[in-house]
C-alpha atoms as a PDB file:
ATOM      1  CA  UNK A   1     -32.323 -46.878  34.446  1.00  0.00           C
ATOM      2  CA  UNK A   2     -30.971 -50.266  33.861  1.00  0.00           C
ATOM      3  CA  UNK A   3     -27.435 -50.960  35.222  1.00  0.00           C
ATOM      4  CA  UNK A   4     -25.834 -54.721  35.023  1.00  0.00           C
ATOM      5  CA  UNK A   5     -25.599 -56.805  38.358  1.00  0.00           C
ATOM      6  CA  UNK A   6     -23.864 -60.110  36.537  1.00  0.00           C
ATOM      7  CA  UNK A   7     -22.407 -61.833  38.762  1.00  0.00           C
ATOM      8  CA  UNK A   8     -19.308 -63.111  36.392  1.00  0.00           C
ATOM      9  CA  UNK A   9     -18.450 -65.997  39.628  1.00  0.00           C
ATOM     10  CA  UNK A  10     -21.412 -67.581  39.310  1.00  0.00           C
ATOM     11  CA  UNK A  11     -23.162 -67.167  35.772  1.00  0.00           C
ATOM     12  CA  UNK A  12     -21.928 -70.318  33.623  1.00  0.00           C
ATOM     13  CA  UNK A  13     -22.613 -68.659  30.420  1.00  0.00           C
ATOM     14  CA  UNK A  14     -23.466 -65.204  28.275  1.00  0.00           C
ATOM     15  CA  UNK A  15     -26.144 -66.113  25.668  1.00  0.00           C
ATOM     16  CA  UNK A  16     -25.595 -63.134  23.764  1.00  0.00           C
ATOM     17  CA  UNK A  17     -29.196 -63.492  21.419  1.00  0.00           C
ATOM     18  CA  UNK A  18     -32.429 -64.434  23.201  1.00  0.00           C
ATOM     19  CA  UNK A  19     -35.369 -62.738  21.176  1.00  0.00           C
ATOM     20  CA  UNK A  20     -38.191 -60.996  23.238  1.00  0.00           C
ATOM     21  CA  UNK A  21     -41.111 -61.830  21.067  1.00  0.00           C
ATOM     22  CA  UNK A  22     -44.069 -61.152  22.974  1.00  0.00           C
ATOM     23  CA  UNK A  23     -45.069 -58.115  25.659  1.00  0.00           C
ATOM     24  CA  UNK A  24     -46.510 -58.111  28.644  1.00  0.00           C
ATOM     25  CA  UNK A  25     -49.752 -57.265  27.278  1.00  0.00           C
ATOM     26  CA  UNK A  26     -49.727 -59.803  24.675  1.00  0.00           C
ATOM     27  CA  UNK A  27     -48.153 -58.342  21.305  1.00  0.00           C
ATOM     28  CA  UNK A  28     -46.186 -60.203  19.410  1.00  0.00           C
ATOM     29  CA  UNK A  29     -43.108 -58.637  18.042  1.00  0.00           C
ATOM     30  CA  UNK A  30     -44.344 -59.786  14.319  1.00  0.00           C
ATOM     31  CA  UNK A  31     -47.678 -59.862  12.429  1.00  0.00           C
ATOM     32  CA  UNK A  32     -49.349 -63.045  12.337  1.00  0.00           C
ATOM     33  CA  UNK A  33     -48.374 -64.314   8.971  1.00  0.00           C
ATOM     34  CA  UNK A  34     -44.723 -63.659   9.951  1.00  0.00           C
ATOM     35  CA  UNK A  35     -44.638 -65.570  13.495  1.00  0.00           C
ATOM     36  CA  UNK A  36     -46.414 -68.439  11.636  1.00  0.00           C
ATOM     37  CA  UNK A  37     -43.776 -69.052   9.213  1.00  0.00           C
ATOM     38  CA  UNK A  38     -40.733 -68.433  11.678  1.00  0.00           C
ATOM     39  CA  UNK A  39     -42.523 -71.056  14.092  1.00  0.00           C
ATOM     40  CA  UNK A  40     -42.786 -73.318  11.341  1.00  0.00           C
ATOM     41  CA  UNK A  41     -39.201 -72.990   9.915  1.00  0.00           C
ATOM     42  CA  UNK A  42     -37.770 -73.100  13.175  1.00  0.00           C
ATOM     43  CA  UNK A  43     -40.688 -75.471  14.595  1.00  0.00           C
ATOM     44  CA  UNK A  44     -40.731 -74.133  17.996  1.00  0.00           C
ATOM     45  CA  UNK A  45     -45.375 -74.298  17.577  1.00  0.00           C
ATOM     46  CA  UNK A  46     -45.096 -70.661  18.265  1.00  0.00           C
ATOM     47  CA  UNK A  47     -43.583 -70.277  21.968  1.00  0.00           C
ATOM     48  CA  UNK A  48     -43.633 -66.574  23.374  1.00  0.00           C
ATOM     49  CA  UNK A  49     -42.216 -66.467  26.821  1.00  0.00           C
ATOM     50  CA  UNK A  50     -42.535 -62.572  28.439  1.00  0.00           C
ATOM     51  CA  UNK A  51     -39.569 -61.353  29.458  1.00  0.00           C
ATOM     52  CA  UNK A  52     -39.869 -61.895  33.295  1.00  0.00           C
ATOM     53  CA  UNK A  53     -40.507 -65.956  32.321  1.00  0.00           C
ATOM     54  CA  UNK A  54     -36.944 -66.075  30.101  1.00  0.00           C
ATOM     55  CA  UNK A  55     -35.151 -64.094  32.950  1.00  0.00           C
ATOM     56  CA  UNK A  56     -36.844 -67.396  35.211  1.00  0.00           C
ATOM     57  CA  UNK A  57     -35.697 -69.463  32.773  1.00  0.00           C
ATOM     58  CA  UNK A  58     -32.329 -68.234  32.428  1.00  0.00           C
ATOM     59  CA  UNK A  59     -31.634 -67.935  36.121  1.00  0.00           C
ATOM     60  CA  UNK A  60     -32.600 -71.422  36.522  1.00  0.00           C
ATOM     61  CA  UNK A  61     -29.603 -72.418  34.561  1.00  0.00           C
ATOM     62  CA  UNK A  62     -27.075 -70.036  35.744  1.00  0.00           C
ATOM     63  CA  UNK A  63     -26.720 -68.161  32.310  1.00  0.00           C
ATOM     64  CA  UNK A  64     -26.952 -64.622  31.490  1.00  0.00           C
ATOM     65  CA  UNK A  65     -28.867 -63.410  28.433  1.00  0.00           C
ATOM     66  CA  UNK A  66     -28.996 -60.309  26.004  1.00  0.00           C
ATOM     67  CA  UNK A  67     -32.320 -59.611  24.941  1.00  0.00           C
ATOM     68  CA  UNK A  68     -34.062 -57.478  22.163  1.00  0.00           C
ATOM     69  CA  UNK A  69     -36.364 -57.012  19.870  1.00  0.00           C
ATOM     70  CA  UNK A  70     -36.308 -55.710  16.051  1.00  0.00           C
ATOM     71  CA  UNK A  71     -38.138 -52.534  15.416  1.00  0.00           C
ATOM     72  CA  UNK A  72     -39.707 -52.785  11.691  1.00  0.00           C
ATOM     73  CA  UNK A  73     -42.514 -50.641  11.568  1.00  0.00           C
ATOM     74  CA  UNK A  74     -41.768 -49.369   8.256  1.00  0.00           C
ATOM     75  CA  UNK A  75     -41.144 -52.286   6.530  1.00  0.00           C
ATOM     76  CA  UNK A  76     -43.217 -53.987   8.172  1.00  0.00           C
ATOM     77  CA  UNK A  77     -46.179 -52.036   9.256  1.00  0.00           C
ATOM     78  CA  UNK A  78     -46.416 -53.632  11.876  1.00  0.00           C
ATOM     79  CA  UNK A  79     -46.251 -51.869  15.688  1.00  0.00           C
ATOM     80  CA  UNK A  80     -43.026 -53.001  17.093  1.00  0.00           C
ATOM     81  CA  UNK A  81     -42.462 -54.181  20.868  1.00  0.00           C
ATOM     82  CA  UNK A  82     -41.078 -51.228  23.099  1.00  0.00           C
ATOM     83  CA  UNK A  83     -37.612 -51.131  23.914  1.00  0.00           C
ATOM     84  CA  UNK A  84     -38.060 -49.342  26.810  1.00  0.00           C
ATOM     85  CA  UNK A  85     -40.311 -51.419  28.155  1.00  0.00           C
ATOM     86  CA  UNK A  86     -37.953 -54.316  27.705  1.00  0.00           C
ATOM     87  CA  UNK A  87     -34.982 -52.251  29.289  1.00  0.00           C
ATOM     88  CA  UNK A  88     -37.058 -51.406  32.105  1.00  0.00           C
ATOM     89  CA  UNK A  89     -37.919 -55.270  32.613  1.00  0.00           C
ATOM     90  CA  UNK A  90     -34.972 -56.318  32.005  1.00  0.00           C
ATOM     91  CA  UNK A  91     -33.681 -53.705  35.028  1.00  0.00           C
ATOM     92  CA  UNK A  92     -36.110 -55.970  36.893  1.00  0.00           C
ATOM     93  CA  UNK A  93     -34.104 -58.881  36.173  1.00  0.00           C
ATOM     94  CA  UNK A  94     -30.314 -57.445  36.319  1.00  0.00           C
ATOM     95  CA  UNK A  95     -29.343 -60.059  37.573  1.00  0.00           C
ATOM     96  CA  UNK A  96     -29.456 -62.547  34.513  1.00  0.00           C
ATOM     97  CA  UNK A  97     -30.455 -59.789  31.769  1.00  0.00           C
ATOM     98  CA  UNK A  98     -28.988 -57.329  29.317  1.00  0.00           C
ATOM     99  CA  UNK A  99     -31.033 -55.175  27.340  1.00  0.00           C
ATOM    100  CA  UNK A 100     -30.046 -53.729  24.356  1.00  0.00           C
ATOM    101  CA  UNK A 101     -32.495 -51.562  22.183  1.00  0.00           C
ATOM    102  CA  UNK A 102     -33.921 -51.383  18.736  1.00  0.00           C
ATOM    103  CA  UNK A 103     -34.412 -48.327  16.051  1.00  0.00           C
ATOM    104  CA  UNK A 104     -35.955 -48.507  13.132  1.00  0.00           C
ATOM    105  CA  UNK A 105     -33.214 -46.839  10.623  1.00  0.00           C
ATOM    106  CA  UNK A 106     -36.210 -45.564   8.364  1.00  0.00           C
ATOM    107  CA  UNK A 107     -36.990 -43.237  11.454  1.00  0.00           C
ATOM    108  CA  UNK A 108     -36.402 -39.313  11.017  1.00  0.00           C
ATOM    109  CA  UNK A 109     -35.405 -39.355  14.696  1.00  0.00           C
ATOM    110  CA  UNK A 110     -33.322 -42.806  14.889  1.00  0.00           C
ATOM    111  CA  UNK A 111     -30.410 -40.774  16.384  1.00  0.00           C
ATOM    112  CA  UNK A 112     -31.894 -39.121  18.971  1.00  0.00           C
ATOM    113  CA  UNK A 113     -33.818 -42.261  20.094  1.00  0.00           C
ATOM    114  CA  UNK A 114     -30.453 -44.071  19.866  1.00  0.00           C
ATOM    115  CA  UNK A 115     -29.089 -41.746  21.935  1.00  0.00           C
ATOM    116  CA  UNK A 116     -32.165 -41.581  24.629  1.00  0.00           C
ATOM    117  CA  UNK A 117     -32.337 -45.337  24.742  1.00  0.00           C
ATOM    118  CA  UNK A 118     -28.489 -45.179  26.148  1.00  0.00           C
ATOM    119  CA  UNK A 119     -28.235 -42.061  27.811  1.00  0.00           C
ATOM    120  CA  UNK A 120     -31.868 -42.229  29.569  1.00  0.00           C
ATOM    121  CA  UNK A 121     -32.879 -45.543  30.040  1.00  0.00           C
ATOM    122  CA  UNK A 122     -29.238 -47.468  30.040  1.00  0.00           C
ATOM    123  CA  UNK A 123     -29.607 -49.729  26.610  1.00  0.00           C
ATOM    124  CA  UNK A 124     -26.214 -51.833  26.534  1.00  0.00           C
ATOM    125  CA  UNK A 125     -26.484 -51.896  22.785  1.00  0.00           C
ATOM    126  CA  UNK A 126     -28.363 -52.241  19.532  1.00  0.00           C
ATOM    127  CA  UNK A 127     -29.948 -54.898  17.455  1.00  0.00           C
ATOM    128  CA  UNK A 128     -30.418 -54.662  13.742  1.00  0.00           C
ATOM    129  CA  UNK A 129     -31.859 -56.863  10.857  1.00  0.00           C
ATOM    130  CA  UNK A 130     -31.017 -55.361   7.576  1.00  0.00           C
ATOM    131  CA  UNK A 131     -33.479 -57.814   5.864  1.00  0.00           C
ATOM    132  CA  UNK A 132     -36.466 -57.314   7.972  1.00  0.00           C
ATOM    133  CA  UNK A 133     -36.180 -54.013   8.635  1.00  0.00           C
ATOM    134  CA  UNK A 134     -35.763 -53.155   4.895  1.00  0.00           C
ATOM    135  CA  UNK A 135     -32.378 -51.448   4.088  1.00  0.00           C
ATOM    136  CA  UNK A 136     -28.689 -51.686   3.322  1.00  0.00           C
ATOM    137  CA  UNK A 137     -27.192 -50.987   6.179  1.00  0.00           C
ATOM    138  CA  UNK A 138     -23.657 -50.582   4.281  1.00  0.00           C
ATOM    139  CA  UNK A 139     -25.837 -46.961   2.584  1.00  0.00           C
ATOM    140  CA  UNK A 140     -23.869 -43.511   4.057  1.00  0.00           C
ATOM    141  CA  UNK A 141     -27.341 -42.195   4.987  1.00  0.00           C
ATOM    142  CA  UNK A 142     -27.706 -44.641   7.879  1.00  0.00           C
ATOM    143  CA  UNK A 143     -23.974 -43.978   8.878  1.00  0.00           C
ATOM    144  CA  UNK A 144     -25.268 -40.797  11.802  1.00  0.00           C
ATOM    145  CA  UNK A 145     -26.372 -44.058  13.364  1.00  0.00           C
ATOM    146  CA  UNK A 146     -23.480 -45.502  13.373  1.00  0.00           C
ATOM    147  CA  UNK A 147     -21.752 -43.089  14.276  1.00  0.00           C
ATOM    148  CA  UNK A 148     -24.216 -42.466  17.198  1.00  0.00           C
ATOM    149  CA  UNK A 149     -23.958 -45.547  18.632  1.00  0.00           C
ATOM    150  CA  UNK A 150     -20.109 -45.230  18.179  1.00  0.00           C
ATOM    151  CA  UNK A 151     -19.701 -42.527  20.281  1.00  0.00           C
ATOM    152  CA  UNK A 152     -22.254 -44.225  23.272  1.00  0.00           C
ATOM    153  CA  UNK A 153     -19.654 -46.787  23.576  1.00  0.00           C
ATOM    154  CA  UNK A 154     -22.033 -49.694  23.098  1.00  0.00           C
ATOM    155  CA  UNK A 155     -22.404 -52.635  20.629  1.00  0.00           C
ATOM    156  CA  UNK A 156     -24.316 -53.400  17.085  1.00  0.00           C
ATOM    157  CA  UNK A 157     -25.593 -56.695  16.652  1.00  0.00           C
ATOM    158  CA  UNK A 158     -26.457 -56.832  13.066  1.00  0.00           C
ATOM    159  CA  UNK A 159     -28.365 -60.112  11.383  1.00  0.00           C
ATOM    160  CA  UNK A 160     -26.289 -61.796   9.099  1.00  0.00           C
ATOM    161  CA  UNK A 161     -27.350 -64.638   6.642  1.00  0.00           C
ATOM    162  CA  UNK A 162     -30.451 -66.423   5.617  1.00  0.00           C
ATOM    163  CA  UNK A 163     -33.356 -65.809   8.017  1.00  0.00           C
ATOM    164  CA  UNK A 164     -36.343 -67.772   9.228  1.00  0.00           C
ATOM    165  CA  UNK A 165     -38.883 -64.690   9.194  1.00  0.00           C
ATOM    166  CA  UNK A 166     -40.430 -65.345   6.044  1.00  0.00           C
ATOM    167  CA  UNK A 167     -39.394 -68.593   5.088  1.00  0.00           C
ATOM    168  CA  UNK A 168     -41.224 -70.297   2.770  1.00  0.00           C
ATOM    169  CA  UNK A 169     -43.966 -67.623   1.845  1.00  0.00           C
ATOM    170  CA  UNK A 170     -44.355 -66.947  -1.061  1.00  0.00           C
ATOM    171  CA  UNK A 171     -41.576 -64.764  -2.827  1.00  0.00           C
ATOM    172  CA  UNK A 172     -40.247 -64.424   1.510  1.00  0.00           C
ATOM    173  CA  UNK A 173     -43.052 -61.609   1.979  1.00  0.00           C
ATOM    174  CA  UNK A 174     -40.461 -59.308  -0.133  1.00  0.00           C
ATOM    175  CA  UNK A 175     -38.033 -60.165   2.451  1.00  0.00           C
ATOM    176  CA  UNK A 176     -34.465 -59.508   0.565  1.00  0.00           C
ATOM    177  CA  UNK A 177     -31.904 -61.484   2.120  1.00  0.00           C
ATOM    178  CA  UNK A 178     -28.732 -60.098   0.045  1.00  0.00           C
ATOM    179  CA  UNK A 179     -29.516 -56.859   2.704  1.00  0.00           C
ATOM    180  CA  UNK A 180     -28.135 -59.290   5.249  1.00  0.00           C
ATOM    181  CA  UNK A 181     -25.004 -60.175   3.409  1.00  0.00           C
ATOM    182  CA  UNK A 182     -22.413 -59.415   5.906  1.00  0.00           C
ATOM    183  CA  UNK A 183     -19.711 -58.077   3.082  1.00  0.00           C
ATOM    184  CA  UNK A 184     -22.032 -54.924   3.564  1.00  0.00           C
ATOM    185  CA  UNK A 185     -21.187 -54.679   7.274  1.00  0.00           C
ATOM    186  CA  UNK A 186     -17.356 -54.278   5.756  1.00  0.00           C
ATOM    187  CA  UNK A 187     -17.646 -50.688   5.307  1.00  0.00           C
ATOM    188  CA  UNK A 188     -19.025 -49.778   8.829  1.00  0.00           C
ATOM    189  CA  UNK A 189     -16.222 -51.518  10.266  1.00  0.00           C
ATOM    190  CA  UNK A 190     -14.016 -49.287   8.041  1.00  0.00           C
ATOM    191  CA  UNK A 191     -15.658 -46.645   8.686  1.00  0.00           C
ATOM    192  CA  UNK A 192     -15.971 -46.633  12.722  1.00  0.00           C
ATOM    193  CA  UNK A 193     -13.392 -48.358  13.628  1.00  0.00           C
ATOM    194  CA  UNK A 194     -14.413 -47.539  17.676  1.00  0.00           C
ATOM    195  CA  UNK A 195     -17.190 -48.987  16.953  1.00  0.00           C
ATOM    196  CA  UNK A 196     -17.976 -52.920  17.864  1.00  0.00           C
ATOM    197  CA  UNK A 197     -20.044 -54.950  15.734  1.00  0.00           C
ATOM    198  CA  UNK A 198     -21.413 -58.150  15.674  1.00  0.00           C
ATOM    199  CA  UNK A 199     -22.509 -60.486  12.986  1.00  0.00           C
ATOM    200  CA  UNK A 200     -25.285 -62.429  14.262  1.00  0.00           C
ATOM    201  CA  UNK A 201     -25.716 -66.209  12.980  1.00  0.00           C
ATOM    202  CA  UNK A 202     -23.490 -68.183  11.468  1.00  0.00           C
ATOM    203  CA  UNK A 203     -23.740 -66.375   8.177  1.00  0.00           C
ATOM    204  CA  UNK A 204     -24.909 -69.086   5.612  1.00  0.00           C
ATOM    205  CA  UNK A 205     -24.445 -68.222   2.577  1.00  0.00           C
ATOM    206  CA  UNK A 206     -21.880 -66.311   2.938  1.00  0.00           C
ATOM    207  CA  UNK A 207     -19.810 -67.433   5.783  1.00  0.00           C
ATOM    208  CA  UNK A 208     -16.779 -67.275   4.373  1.00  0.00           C
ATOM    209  CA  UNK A 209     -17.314 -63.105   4.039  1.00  0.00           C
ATOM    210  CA  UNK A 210     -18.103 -63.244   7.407  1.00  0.00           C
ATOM    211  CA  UNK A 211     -15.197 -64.945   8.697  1.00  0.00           C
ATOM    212  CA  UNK A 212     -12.680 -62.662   6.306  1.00  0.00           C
ATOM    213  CA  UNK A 213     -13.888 -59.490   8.106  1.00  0.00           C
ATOM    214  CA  UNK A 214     -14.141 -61.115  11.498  1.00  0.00           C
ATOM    215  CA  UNK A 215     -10.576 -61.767  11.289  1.00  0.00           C
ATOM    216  CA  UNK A 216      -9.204 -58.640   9.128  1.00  0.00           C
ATOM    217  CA  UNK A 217     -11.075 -56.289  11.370  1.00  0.00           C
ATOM    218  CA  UNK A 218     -10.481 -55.934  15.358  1.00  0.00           C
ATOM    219  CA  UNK A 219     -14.142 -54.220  16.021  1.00  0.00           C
ATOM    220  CA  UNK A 220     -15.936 -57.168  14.537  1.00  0.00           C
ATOM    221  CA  UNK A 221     -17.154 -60.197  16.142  1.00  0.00           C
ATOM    222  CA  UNK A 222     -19.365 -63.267  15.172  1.00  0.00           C
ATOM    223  CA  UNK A 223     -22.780 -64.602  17.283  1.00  0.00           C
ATOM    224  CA  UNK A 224     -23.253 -68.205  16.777  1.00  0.00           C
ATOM    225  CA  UNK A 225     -26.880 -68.338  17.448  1.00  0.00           C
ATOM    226  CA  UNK A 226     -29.645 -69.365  14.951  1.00  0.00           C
ATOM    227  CA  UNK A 227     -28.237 -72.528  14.084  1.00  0.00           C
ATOM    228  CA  UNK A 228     -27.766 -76.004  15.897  1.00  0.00           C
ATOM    229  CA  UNK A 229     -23.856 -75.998  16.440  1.00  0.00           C
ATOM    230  CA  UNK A 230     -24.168 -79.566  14.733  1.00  0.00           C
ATOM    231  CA  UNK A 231     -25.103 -77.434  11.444  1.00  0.00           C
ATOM    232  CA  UNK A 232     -22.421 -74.889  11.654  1.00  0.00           C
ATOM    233  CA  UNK A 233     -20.227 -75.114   7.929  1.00  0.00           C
ATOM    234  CA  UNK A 234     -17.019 -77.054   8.680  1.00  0.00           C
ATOM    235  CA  UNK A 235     -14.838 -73.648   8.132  1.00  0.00           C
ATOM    236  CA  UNK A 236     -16.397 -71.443  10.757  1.00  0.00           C
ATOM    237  CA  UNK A 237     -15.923 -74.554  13.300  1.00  0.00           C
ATOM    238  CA  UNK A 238     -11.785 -74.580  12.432  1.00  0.00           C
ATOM    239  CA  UNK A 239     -11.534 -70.782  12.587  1.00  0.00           C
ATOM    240  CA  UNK A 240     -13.623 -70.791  16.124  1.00  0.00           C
ATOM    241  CA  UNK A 241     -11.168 -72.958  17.204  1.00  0.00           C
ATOM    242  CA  UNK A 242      -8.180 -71.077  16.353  1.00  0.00           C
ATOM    243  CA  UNK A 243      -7.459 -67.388  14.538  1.00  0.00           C
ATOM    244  CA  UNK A 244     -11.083 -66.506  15.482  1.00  0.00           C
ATOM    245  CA  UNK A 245     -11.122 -67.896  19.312  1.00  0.00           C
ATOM    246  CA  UNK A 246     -11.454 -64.723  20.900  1.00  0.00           C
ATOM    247  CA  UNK A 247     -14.082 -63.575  18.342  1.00  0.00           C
ATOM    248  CA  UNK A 248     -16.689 -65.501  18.259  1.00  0.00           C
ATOM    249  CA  UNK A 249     -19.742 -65.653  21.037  1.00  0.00           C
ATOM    250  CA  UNK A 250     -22.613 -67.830  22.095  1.00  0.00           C
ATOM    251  CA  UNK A 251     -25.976 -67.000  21.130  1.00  0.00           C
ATOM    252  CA  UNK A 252     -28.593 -69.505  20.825  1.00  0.00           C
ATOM    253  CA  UNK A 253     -31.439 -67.189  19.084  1.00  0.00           C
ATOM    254  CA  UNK A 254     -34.419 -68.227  21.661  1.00  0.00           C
ATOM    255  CA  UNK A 255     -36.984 -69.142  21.704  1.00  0.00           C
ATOM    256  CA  UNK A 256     -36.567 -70.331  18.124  1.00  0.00           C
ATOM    257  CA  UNK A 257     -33.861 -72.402  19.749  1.00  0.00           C
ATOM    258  CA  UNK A 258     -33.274 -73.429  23.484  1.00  0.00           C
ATOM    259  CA  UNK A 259     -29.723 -73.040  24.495  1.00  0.00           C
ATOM    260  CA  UNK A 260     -30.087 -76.312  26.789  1.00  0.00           C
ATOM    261  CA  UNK A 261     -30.055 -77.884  22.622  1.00  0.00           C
ATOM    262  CA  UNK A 262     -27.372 -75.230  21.657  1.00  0.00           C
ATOM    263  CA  UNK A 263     -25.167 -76.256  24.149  1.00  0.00           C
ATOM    264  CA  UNK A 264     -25.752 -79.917  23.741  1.00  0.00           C
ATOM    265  CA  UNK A 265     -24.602 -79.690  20.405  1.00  0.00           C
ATOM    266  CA  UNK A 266     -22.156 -77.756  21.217  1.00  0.00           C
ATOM    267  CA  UNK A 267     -20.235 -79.888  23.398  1.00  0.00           C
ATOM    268  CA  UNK A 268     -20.281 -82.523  20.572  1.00  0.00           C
ATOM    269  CA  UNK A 269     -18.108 -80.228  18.192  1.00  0.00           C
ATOM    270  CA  UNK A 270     -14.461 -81.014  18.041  1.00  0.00           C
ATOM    271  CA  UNK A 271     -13.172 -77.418  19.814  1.00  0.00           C
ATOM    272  CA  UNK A 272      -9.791 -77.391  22.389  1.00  0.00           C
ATOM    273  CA  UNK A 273     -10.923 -77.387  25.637  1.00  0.00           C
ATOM    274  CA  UNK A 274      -9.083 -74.030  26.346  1.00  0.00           C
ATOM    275  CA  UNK A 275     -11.642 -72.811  23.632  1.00  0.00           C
ATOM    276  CA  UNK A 276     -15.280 -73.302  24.847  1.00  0.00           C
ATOM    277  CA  UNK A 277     -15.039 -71.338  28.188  1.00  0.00           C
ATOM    278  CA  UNK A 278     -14.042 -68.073  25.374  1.00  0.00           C
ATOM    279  CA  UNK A 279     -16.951 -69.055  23.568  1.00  0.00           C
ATOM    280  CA  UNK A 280     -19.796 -69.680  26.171  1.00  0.00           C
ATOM    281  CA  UNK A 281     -19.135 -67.224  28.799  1.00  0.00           C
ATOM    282  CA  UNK A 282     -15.623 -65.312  28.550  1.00  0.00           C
ATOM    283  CA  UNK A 283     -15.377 -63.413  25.064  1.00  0.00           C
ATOM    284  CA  UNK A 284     -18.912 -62.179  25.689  1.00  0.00           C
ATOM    285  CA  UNK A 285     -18.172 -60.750  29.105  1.00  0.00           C
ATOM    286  CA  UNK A 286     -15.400 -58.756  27.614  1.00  0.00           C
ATOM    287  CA  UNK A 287     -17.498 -57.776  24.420  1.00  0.00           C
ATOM    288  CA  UNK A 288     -20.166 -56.395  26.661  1.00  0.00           C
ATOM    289  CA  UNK A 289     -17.959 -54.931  29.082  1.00  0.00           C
ATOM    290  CA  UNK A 290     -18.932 -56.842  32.075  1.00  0.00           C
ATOM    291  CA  UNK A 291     -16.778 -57.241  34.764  1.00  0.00           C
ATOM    292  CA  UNK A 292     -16.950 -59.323  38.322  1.00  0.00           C
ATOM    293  CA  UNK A 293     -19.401 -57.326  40.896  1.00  0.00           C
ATOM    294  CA  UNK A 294     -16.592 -57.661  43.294  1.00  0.00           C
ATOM    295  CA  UNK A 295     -14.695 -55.463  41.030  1.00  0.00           C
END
């Protein structure tokens, strides 16, 4: 049963979306054709760290890191990594990791394993991606998930945006991208309002949907991982660094990117200095519900 041991004093930073790709066993997380193009678009030549070498790699510089992996099977057809397994490593590694889990939403049983990923194993939240995964997650059918995962008291980190897996094949390998739109995301938010979301990326094309419900809705934050911070559109920068300070989060998407290039980019960007400590470290910690082991 995984239980956080963060150590708030001495972690520098909360990457809040760190991919675990490959298994201890060796399978990868996506069929070949699929890893191929997201190594290319990205062009990372394929890196697959195991989770016990990103908690290493983490540790050595001080961070924290939420880690997942997208269950697709469907879609797909392709076996997806266990969350489990991942929770149970990551309870190896408490220290620097936080697991959440994975569902696919086609899945009879996706409530019940939402609710045994929490309940039994200690998932500290969920990670979806509408487009890969291969529905609208704005549909009222999905919505017993929602609620679910409401009622656990834990997050949703949903893809937004345009996506890497895919890229460039021909017609995206049916990939739909509009499934990602985060306008879609709207209605959960309406709908459970106890329940805290997260719009992963910075949400190109539509950014500016993302940043409306970001700021109209109290349960909704925005992940800033995916992108090189020197990339981010010019209006998501301003509203970071003011009406959206205390909702937006680090998150460098590795290993497509490192955060050691995140954060270098990062500091470049023209942000108040009371701002970045929010952004790297402090609105995460309060998102996840961390709090100081001396507490």
């Amino acid at each position: 049963m995984y239980t956080p041991a963060i150590d708030l004093e001495t972690i520098e930073a909360i990457d809040t979306h760190v991919h675990i790709e490959l298994s201890d066993d060796g399978q990868s997380s996506l069929p070949p054709d699929l890893a191929e193009a997201a190594a290319q678009y990205f062009k990372t030549d394929g890196m697959t760290p195991t989770l016990d070498a990103i908690a290493d790699y983490y540790r050595e510089r001080k961070m924290a890191a939420v880690v997942f992996t997208v269950d697709a099977e469907q879609n797909l057809a392709h076996p997806p990594l266990s969350s489990v397994d991942i929770i149970e490593g990551a309870a190896r590694h408490n220290d620097v990791l936080i697991p959440f889990g994975s569902v696919d939403p086609h899945r009879e049983d996706a409530v019940a394993r939402v609710q045994r990923l929490v309940t039994e194993h200690g998932a500290q939240g969920f990670k979806f991606h509408p487009t890969v995964q291969g529905f609208d997650p704005s549909d009222e059918s999905y919505f017993p998930i929602w609620e679910a995962i409401e009622q656990l008291g834990v997050p949703a980190l949903f893809h937004t945006g345009q996506t890497g897996i895919g890229a460039g094949t021909p017609g995206g390998r049916g990939l739909r991208l509009g499934l990602s739109n985060p306008i879609l995301l709207d209605d959960i938010a309406a709908s459970f309002p106890g329940l805290t979301i997260i719009m992963a990326h910075p949400s190109v094309p539509w950014q500016d949907e993302a940043i409306s419900i970001a700021t109209h809705k109290a349960n909704v934050y925005i992940d800033l991982s995916g992108w090189s911070p020197k990339y981010f559109p010019p209006q998501l920068v301003r509203a970071a660094n003011t009406m959206l300070k205390k909702k937006v989060l680090f998150g460098s998407d590795f290993p497509m990117i490192s955060p050691d290039r995140w954060l270098a980019d990062f500091a470049a960007l023209d942000l108040k200095a009371e701002v970045r400590p929010l952004i790297t470290k402090e609105n995460a910690a309060r998102v996840l519900g961390l709090r100081s082991i001396d507490e």
